[in-house]
PDB file of N, CA and C in Angstrom:
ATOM      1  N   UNK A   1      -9.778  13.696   0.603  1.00  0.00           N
ATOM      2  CA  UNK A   1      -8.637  12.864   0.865  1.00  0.00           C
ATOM      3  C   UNK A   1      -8.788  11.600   0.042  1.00  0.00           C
ATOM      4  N   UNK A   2      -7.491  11.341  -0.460  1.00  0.00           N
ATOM      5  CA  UNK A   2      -7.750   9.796  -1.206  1.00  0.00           C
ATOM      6  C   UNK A   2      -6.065   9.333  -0.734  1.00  0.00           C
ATOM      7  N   UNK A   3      -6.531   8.293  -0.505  1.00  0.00           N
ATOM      8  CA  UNK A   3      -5.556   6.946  -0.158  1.00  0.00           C
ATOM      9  C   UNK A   3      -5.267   6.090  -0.646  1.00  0.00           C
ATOM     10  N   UNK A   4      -4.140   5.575  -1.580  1.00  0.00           N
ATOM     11  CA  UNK A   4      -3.802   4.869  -2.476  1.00  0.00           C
ATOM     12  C   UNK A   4      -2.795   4.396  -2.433  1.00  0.00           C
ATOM     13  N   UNK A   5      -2.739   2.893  -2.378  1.00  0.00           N
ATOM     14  CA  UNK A   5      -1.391   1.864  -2.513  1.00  0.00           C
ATOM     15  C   UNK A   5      -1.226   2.207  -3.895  1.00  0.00           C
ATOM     16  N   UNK A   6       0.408   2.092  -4.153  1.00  0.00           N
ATOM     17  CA  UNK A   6       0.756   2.058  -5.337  1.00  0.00           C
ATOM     18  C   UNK A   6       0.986   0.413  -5.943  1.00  0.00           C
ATOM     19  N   UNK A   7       0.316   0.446  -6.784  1.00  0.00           N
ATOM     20  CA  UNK A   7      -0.154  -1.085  -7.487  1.00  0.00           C
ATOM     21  C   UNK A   7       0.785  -1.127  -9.291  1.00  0.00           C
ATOM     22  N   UNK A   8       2.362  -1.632  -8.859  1.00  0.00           N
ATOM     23  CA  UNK A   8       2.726  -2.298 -10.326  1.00  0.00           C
ATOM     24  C   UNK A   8       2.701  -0.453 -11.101  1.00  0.00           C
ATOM     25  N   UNK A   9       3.937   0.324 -10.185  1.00  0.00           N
ATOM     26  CA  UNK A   9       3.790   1.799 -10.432  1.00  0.00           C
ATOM     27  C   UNK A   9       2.341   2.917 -10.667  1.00  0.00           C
ATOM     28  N   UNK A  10       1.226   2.096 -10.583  1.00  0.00           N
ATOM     29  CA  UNK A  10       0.268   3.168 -10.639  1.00  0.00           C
ATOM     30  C   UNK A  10      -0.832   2.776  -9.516  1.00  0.00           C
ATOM     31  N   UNK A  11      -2.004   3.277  -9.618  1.00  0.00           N
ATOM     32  CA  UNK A  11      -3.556   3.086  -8.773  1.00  0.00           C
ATOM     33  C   UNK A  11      -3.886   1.501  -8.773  1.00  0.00           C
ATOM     34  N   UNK A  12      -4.630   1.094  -7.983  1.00  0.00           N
ATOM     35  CA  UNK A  12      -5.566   0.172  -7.896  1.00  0.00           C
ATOM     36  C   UNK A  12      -6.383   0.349  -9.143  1.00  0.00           C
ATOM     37  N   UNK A  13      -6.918  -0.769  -9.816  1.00  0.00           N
ATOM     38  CA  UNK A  13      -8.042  -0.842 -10.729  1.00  0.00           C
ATOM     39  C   UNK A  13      -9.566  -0.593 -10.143  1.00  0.00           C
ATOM     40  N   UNK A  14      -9.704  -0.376  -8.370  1.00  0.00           N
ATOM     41  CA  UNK A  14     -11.066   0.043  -7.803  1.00  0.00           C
ATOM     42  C   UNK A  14     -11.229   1.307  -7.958  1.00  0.00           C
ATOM     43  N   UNK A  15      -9.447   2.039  -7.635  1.00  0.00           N
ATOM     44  CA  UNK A  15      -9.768   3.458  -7.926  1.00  0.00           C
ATOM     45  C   UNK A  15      -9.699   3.985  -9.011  1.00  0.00           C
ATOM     46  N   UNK A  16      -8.881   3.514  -9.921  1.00  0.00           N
ATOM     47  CA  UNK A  16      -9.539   3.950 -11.519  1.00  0.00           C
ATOM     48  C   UNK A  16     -10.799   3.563 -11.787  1.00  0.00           C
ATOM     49  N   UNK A  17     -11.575   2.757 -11.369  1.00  0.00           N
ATOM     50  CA  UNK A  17     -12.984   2.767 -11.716  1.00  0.00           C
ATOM     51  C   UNK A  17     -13.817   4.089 -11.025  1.00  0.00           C
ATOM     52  N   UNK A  18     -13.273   4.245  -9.765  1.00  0.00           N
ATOM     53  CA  UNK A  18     -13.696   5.211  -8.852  1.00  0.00           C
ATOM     54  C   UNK A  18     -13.714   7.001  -9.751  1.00  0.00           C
ATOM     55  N   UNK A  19     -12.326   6.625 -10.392  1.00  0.00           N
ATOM     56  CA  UNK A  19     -11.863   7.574 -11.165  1.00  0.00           C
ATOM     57  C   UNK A  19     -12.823   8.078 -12.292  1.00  0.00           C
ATOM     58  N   UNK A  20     -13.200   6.972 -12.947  1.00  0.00           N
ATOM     59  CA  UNK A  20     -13.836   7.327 -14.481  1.00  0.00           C
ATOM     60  C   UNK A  20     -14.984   7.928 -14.116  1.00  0.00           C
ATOM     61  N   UNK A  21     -15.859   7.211 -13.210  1.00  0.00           N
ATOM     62  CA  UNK A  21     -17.170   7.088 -12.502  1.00  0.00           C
ATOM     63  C   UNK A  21     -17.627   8.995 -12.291  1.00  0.00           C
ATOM     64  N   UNK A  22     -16.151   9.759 -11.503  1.00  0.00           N
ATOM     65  CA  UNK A  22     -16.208  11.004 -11.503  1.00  0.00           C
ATOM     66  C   UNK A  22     -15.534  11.763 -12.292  1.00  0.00           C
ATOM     67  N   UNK A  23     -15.062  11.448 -13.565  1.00  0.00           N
ATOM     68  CA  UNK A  23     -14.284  12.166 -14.341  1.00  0.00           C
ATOM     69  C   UNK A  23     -15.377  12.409 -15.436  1.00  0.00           C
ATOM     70  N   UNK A  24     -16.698  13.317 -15.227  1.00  0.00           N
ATOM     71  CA  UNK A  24     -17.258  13.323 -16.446  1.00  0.00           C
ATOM     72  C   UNK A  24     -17.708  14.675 -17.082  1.00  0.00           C
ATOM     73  N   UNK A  25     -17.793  14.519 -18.084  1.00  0.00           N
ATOM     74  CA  UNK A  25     -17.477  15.973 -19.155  1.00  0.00           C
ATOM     75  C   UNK A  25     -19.329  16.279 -18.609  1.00  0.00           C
ATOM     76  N   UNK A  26     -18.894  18.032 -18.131  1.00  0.00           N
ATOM     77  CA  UNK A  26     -20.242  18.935 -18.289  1.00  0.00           C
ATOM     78  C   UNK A  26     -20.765  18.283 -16.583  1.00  0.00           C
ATOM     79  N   UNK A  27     -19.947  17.518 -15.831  1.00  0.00           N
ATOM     80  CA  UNK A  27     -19.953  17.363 -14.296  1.00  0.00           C
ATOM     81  C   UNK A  27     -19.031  17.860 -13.756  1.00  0.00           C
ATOM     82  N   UNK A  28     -18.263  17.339 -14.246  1.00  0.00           N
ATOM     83  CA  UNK A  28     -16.880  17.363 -12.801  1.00  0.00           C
ATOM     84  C   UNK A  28     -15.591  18.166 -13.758  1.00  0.00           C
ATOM     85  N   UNK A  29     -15.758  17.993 -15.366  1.00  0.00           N
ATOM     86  CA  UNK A  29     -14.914  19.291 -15.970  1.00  0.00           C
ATOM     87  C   UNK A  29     -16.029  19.277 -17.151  1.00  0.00           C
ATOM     88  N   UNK A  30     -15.390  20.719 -17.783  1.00  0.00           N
ATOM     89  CA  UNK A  30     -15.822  20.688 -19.565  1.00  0.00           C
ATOM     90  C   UNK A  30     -14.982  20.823 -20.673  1.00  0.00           C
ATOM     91  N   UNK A  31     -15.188  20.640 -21.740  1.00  0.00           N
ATOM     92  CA  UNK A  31     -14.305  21.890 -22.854  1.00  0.00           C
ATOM     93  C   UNK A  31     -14.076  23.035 -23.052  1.00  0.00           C
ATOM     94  N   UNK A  32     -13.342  23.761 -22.223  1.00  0.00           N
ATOM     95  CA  UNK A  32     -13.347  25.128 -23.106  1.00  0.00           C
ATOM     96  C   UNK A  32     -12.514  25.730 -24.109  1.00  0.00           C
ATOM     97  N   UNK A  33     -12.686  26.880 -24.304  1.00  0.00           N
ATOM     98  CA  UNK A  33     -11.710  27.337 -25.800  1.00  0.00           C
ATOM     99  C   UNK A  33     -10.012  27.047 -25.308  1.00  0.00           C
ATOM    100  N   UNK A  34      -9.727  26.912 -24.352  1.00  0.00           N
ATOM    101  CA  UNK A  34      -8.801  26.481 -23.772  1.00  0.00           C
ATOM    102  C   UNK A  34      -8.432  24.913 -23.019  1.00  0.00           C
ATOM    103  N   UNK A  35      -9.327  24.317 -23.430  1.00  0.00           N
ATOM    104  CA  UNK A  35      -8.581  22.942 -22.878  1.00  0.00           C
ATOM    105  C   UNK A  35      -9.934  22.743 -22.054  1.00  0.00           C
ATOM    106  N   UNK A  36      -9.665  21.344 -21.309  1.00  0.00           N
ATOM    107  CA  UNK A  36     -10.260  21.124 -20.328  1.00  0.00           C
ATOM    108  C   UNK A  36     -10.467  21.857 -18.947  1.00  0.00           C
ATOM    109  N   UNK A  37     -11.596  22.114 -18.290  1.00  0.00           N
ATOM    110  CA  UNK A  37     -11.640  23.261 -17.300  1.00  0.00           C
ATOM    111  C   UNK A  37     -12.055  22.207 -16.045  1.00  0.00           C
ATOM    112  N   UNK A  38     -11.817  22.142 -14.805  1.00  0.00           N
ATOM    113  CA  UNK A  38     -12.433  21.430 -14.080  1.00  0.00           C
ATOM    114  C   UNK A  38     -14.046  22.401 -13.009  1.00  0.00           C
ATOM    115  N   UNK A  39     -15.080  21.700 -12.639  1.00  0.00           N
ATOM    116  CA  UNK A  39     -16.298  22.074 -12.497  1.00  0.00           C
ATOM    117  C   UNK A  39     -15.939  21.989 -11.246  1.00  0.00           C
ATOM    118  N   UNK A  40     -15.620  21.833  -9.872  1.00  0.00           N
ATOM    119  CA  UNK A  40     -15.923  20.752  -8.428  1.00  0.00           C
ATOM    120  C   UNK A  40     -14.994  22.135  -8.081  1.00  0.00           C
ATOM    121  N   UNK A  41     -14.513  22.509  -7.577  1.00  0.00           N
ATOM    122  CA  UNK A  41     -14.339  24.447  -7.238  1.00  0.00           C
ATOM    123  C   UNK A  41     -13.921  23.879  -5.772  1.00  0.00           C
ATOM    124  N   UNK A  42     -12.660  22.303  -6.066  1.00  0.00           N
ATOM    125  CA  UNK A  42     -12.807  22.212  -4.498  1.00  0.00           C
ATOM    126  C   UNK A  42     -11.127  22.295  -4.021  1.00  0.00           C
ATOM    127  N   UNK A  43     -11.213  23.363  -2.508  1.00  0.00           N
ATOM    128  CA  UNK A  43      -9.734  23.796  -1.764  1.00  0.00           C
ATOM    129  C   UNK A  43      -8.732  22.902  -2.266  1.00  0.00           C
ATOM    130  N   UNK A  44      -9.092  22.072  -1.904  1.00  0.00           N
ATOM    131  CA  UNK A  44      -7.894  21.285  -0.803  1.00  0.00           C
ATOM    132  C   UNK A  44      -8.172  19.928  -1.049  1.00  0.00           C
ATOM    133  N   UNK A  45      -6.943  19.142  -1.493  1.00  0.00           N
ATOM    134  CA  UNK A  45      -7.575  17.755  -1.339  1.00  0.00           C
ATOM    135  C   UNK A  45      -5.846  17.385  -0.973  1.00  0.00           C
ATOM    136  N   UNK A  46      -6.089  15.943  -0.157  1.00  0.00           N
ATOM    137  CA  UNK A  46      -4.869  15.210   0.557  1.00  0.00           C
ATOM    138  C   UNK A  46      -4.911  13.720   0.199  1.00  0.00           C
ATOM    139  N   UNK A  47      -3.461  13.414  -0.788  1.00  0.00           N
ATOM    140  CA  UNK A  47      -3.534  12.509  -1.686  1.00  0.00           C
ATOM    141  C   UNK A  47      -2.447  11.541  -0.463  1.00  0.00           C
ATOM    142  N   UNK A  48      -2.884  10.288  -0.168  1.00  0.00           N
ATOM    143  CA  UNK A  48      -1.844   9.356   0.802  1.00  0.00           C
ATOM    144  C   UNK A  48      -1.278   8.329   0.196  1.00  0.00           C
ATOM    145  N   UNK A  49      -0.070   8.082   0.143  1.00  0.00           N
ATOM    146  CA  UNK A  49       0.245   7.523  -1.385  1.00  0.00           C
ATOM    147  C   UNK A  49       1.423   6.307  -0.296  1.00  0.00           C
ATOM    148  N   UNK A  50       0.902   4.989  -0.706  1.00  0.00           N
ATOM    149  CA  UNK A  50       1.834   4.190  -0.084  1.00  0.00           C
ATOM    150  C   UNK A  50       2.829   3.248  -1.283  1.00  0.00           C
ATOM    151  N   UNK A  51       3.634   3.287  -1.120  1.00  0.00           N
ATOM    152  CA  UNK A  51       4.341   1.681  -1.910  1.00  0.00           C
ATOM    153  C   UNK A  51       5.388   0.920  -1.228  1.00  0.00           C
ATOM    154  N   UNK A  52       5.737   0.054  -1.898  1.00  0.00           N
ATOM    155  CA  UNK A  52       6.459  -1.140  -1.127  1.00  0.00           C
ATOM    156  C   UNK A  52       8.078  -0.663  -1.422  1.00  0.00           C
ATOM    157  N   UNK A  53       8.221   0.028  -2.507  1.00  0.00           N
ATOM    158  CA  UNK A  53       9.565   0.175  -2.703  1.00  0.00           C
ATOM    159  C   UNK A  53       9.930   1.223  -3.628  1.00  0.00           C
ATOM    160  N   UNK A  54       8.612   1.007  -4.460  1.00  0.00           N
ATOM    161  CA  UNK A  54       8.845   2.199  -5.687  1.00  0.00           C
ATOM    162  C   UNK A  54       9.226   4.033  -4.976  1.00  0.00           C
ATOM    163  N   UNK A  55       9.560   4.431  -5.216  1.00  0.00           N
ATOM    164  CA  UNK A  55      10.093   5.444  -4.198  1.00  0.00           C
ATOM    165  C   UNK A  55       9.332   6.729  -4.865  1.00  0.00           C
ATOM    166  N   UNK A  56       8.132   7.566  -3.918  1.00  0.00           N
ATOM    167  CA  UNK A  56       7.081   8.168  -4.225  1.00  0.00           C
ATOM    168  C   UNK A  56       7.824   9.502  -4.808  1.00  0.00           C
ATOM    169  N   UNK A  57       7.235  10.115  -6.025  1.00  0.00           N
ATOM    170  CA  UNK A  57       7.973  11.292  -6.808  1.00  0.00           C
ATOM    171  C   UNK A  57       9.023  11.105  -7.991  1.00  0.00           C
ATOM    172  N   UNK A  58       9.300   9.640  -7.605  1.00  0.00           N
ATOM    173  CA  UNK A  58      10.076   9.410  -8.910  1.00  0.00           C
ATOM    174  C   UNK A  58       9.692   9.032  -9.923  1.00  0.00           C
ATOM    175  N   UNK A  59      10.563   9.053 -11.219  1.00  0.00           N
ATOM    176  CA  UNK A  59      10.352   8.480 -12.262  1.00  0.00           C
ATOM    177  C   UNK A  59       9.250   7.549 -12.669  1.00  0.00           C
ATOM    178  N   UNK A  60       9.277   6.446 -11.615  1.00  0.00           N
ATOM    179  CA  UNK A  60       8.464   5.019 -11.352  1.00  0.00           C
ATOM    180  C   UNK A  60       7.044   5.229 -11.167  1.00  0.00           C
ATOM    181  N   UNK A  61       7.207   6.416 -10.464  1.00  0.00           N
ATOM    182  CA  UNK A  61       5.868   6.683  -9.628  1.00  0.00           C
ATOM    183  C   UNK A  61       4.941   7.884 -10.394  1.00  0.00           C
ATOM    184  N   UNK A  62       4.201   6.728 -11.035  1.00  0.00           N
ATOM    185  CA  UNK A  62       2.757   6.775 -12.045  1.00  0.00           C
ATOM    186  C   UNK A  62       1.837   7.133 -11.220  1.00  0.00           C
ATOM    187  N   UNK A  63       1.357   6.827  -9.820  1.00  0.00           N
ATOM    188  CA  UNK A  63       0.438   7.117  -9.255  1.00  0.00           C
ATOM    189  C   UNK A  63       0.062   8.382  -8.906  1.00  0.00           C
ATOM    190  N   UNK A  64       0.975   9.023  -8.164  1.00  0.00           N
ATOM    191  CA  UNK A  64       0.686  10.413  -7.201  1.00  0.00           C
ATOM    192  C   UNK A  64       0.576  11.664  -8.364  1.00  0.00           C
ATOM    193  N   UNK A  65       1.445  11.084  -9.637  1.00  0.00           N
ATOM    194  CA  UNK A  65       1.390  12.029 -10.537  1.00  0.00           C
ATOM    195  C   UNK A  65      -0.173  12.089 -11.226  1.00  0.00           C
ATOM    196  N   UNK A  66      -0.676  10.801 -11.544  1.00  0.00           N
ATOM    197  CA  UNK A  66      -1.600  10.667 -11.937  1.00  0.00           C
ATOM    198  C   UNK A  66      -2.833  10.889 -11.176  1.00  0.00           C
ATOM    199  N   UNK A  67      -2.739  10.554 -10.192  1.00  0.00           N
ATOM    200  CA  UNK A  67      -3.890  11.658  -9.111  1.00  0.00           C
ATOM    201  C   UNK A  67      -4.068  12.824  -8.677  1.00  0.00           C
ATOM    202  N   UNK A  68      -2.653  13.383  -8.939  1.00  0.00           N
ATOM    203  CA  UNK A  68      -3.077  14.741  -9.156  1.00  0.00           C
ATOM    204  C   UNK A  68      -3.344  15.560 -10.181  1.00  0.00           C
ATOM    205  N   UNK A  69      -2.818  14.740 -11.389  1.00  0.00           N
ATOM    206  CA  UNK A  69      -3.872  15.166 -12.624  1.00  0.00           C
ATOM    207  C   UNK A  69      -4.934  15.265 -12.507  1.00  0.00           C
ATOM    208  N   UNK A  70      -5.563  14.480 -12.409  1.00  0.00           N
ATOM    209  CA  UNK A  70      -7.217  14.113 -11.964  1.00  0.00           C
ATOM    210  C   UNK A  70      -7.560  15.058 -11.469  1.00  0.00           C
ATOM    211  N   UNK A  71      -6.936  15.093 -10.019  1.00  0.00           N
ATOM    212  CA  UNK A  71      -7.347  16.395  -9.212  1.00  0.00           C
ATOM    213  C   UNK A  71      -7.554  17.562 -10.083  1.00  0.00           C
ATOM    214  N   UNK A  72      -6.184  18.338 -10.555  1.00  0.00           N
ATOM    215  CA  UNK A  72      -6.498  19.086 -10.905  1.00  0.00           C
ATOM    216  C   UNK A  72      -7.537  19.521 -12.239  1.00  0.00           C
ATOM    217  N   UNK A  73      -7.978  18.071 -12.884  1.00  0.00           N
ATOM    218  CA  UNK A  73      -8.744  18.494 -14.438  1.00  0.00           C
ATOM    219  C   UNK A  73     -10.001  18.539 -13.681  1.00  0.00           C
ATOM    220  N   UNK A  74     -10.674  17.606 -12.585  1.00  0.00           N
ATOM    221  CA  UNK A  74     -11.907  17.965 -12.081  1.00  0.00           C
ATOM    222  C   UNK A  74     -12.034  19.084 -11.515  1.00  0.00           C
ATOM    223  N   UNK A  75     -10.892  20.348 -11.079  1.00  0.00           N
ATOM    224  CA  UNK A  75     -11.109  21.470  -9.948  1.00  0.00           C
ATOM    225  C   UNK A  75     -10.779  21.407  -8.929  1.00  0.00           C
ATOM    226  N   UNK A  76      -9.752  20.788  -8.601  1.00  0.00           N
ATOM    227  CA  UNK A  76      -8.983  20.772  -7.020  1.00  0.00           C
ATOM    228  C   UNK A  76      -7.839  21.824  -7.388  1.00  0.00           C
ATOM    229  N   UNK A  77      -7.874  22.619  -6.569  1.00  0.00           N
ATOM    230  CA  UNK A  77      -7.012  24.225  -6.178  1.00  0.00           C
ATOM    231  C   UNK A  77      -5.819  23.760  -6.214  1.00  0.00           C
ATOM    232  N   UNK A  78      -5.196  23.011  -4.596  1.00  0.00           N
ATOM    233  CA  UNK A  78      -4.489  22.855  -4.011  1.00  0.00           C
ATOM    234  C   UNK A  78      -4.188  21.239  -3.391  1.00  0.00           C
ATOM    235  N   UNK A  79      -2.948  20.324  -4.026  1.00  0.00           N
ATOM    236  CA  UNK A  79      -2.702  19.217  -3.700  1.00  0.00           C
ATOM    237  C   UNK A  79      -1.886  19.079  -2.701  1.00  0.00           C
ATOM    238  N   UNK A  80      -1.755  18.420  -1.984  1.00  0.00           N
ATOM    239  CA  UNK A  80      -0.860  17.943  -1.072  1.00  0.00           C
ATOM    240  C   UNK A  80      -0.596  16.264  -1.239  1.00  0.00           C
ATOM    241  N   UNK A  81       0.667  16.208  -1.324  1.00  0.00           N
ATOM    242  CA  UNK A  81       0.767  14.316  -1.669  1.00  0.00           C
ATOM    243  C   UNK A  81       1.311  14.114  -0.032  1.00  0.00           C
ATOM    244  N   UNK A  82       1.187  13.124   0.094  1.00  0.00           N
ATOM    245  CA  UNK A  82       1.652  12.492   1.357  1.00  0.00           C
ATOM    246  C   UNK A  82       2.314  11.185   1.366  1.00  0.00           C
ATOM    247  N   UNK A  83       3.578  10.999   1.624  1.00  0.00           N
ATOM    248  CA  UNK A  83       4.177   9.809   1.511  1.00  0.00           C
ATOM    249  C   UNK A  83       4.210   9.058   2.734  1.00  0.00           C
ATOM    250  N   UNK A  84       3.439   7.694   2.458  1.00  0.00           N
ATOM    251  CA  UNK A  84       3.408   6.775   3.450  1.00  0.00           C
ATOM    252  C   UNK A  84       4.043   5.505   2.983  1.00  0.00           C
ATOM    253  N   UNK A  85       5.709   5.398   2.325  1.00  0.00           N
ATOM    254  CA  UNK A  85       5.832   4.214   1.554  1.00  0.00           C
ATOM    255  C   UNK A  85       6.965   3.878   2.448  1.00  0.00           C
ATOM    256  N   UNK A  86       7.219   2.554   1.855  1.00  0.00           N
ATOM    257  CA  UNK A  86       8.387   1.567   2.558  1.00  0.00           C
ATOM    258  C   UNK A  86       7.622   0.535   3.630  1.00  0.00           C
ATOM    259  N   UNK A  87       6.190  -0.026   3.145  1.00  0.00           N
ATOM    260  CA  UNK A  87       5.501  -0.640   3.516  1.00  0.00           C
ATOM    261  C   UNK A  87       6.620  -2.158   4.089  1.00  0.00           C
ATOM    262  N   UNK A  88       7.689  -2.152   3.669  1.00  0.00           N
ATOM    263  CA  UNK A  88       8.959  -2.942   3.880  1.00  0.00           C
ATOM    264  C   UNK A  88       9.806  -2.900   5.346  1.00  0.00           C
ATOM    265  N   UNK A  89       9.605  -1.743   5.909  1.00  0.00           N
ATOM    266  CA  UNK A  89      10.033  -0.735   6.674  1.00  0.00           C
ATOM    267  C   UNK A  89       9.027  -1.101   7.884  1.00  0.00           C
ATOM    268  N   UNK A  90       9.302  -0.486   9.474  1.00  0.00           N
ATOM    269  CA  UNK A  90       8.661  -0.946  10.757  1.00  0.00           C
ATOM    270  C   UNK A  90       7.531   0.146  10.708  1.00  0.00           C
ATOM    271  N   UNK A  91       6.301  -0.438  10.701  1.00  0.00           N
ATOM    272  CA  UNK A  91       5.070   0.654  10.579  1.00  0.00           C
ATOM    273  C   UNK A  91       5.384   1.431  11.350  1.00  0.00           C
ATOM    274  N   UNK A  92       5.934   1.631  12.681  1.00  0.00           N
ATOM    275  CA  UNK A  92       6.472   3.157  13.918  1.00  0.00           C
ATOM    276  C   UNK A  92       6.711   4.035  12.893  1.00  0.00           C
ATOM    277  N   UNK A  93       8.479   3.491  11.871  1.00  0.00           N
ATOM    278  CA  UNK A  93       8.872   4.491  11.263  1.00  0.00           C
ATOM    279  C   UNK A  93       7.797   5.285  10.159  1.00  0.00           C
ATOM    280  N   UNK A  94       6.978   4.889   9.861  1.00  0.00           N
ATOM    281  CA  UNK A  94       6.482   4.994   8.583  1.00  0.00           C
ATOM    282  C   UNK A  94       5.190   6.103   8.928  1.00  0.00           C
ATOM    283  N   UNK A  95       4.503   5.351  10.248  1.00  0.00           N
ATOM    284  CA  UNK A  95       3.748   6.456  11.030  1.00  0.00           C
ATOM    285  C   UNK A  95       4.527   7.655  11.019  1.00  0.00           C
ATOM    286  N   UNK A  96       5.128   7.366  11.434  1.00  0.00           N
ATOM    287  CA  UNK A  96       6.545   8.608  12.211  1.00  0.00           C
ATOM    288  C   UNK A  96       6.662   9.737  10.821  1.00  0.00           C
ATOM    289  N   UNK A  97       6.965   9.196   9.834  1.00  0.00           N
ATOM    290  CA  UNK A  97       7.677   9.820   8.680  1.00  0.00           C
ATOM    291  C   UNK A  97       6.430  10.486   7.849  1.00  0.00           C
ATOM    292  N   UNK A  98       4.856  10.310   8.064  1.00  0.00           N
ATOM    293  CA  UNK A  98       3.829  10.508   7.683  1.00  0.00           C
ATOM    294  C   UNK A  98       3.197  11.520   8.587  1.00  0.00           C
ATOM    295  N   UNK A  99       2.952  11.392   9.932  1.00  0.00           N
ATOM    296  CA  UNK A  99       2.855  12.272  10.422  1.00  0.00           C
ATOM    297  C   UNK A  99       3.501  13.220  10.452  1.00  0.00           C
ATOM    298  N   UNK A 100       4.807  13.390  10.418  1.00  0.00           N
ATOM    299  CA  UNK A 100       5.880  14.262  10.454  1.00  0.00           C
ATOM    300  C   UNK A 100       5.259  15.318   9.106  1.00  0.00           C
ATOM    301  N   UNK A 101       5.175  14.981   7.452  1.00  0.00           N
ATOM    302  CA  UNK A 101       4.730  15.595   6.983  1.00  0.00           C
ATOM    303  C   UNK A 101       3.195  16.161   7.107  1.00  0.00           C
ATOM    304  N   UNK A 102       2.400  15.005   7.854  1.00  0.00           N
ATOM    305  CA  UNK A 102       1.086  15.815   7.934  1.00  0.00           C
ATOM    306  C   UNK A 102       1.211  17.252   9.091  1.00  0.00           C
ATOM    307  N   UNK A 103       1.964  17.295   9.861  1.00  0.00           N
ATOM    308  CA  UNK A 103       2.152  18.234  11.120  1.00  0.00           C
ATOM    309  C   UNK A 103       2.424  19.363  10.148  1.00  0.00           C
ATOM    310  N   UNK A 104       3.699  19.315   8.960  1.00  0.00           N
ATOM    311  CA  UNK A 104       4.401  20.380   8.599  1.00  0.00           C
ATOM    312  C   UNK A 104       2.964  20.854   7.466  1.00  0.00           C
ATOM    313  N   UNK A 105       2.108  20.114   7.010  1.00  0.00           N
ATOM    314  CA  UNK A 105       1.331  20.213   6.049  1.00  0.00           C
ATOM    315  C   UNK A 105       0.225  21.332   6.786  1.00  0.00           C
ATOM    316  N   UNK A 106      -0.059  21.361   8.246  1.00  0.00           N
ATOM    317  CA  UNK A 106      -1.193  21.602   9.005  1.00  0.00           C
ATOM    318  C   UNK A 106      -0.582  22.972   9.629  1.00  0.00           C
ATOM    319  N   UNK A 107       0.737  22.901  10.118  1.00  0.00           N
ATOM    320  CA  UNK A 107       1.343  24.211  10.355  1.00  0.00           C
ATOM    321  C   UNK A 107       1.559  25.303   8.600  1.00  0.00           C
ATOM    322  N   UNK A 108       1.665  24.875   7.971  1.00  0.00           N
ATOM    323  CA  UNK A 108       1.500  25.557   7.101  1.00  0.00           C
ATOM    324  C   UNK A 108      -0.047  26.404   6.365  1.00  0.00           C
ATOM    325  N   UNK A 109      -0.470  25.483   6.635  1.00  0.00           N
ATOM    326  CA  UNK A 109      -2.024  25.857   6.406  1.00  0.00           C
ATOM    327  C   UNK A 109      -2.011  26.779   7.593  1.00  0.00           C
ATOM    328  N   UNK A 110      -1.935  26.462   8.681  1.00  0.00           N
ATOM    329  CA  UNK A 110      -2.164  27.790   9.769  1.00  0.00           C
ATOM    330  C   UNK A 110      -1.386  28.978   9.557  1.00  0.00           C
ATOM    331  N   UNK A 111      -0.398  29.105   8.834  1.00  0.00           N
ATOM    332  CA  UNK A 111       0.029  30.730   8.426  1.00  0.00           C
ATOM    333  C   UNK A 111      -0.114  31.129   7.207  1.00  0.00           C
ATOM    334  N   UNK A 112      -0.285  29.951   6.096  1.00  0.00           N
ATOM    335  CA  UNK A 112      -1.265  30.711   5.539  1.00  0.00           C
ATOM    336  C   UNK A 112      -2.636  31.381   5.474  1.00  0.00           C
ATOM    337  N   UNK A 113      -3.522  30.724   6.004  1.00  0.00           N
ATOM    338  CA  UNK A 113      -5.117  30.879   6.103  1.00  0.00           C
ATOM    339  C   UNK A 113      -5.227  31.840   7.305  1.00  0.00           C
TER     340      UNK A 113
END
């Protein structure tokens, strides 16, 4: 799971450091005759993506796209983004609108698996 305010359309500068730190060739991916391969052979990862206004999936929104790049060049299978934005908005609703997708995210996993 990674949790990320959206900062000026993209990541925090802690988690791009966080980023580089595990993005490394012959660790976490390699070269192959085909491109970059990712090494980390991991399910499932759950990306929580907040902003103040930028509206998550759009155009604007550098972040969620860009973490799941990541994801997928190190070896993450399967992403799930999660929108927790409108930090503008009454935290109830925002709980409300977050859980709501984590429930549908968790019932789904149960008919698939």
């Amino acid at each position: 799971m990674i949790e990320s305010p959206m900062y000026n359309f993209s990541v925090p500068v802690v988690l791009k450091q966080w980023i580089d730190a595990v993005a490394r060739a012959g660790i976490s991916f390699r070269y192959g005759e085909n491109g970059p391969e990712g090494l980390l052979d991991i399910k499932q990862a759950y990306l929580i993506i907040t902003s103040g206004g930028t509206p998550i999936g759009s155009g604007m929104d550098f972040a969620s796209r860009y973490l799941e790049h990541i994801c997928r060049f190190i070896g993450v299978h399967s992403i799930a983004i999660i929108h927790a934005s409108g930090s503008k908005r009454s935290p109830e609703i925002i709980f409300k609108q977050a859980q709501a997708q984590i429930n549908s995210l968790l019932a789904d996993t149960r008919i698939s698996a």
